[in-house]
Protein backbone atom coordinates (compact mmCIF):
# COMPACT_ATOMS: atom_id res chain seq x y z
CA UNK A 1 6.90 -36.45 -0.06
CA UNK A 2 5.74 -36.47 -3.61
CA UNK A 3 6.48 -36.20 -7.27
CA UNK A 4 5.93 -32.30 -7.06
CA UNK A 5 7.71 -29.30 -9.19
CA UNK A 6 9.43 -27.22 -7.08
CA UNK A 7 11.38 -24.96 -9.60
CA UNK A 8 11.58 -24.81 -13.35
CA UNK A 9 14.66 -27.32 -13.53
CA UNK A 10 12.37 -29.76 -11.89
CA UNK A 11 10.06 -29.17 -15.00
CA UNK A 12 12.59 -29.42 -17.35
CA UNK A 13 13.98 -32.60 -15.94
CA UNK A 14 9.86 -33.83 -15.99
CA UNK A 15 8.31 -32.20 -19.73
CA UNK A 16 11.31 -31.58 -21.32
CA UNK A 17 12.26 -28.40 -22.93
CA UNK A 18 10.69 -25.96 -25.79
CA UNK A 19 14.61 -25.17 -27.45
CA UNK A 20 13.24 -27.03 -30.70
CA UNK A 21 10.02 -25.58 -30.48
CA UNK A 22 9.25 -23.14 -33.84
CA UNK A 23 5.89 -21.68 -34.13
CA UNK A 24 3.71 -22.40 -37.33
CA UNK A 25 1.44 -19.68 -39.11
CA UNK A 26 -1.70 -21.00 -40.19
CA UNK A 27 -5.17 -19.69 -41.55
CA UNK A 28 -6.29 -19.04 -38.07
CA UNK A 29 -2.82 -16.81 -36.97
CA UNK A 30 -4.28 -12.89 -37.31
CA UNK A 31 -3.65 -9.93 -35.66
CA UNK A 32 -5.18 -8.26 -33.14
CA UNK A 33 -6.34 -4.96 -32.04
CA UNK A 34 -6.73 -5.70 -27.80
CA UNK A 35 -3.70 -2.88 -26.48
CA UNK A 36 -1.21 -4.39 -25.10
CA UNK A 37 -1.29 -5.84 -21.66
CA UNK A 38 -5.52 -6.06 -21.61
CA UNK A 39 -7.31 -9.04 -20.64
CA UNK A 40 -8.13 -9.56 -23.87
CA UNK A 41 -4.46 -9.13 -25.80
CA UNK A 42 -3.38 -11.73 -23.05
CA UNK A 43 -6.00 -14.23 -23.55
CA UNK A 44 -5.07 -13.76 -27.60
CA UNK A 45 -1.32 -14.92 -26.62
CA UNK A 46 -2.59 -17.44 -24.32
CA UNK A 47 -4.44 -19.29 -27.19
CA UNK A 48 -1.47 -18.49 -29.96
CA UNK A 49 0.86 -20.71 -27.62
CA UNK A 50 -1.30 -23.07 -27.08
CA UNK A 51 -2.23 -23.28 -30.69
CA UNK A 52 1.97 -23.18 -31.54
CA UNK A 53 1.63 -19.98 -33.30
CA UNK A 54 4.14 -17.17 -32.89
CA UNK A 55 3.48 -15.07 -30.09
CA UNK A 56 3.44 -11.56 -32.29
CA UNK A 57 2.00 -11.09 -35.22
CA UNK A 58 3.49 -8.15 -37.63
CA UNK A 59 0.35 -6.44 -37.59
CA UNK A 60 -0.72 -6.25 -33.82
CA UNK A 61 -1.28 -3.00 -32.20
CA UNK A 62 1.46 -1.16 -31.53
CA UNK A 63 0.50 1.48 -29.81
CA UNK A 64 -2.63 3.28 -27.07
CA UNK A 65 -3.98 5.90 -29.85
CA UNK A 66 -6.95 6.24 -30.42
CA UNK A 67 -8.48 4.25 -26.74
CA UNK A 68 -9.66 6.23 -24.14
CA UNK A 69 -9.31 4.90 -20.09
CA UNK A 70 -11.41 5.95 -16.89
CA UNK A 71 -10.93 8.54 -15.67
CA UNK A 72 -11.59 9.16 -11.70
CA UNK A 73 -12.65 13.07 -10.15
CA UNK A 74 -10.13 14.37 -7.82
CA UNK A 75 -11.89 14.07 -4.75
């Protein structure tokens, strides 16, 4: 059997833990406009993390108004 991660105390016990982790603004941290949960607004968080910025910034969208979805005809 190998080295593998079975659960998230098994990666903890491996990497380590983020508790001293604080993100750091920088020139690049802006908000966005991608509505929340899009493809987009998720591959914006993905690259704050991995960039150690905050997650939110103060002036993301906060709301749907304004975007319009699909809409399908009742069959």
């Amino acid at each position: 059997m190998g080295n593998s991660i079975k659960n998230v105390f098994d990666a903890i016990l491996k990497y380590g833990h983020d508790e001293d982790f604080y993100p750091q603004d920088s020139d690049t941290f802006e908000p966005t406009d991608a509505p929340a949960g899009s493809p987009e607004k998720i591959e914006i968080l993905r690259r704050r993390i991995e960039m150690g910025q905050p997650l939110w910034h103060n002036k993301d969208r906060s709301d749907f108004s304004g975007l319009t979805g699909a809409i399908r005809p009742r069959e």
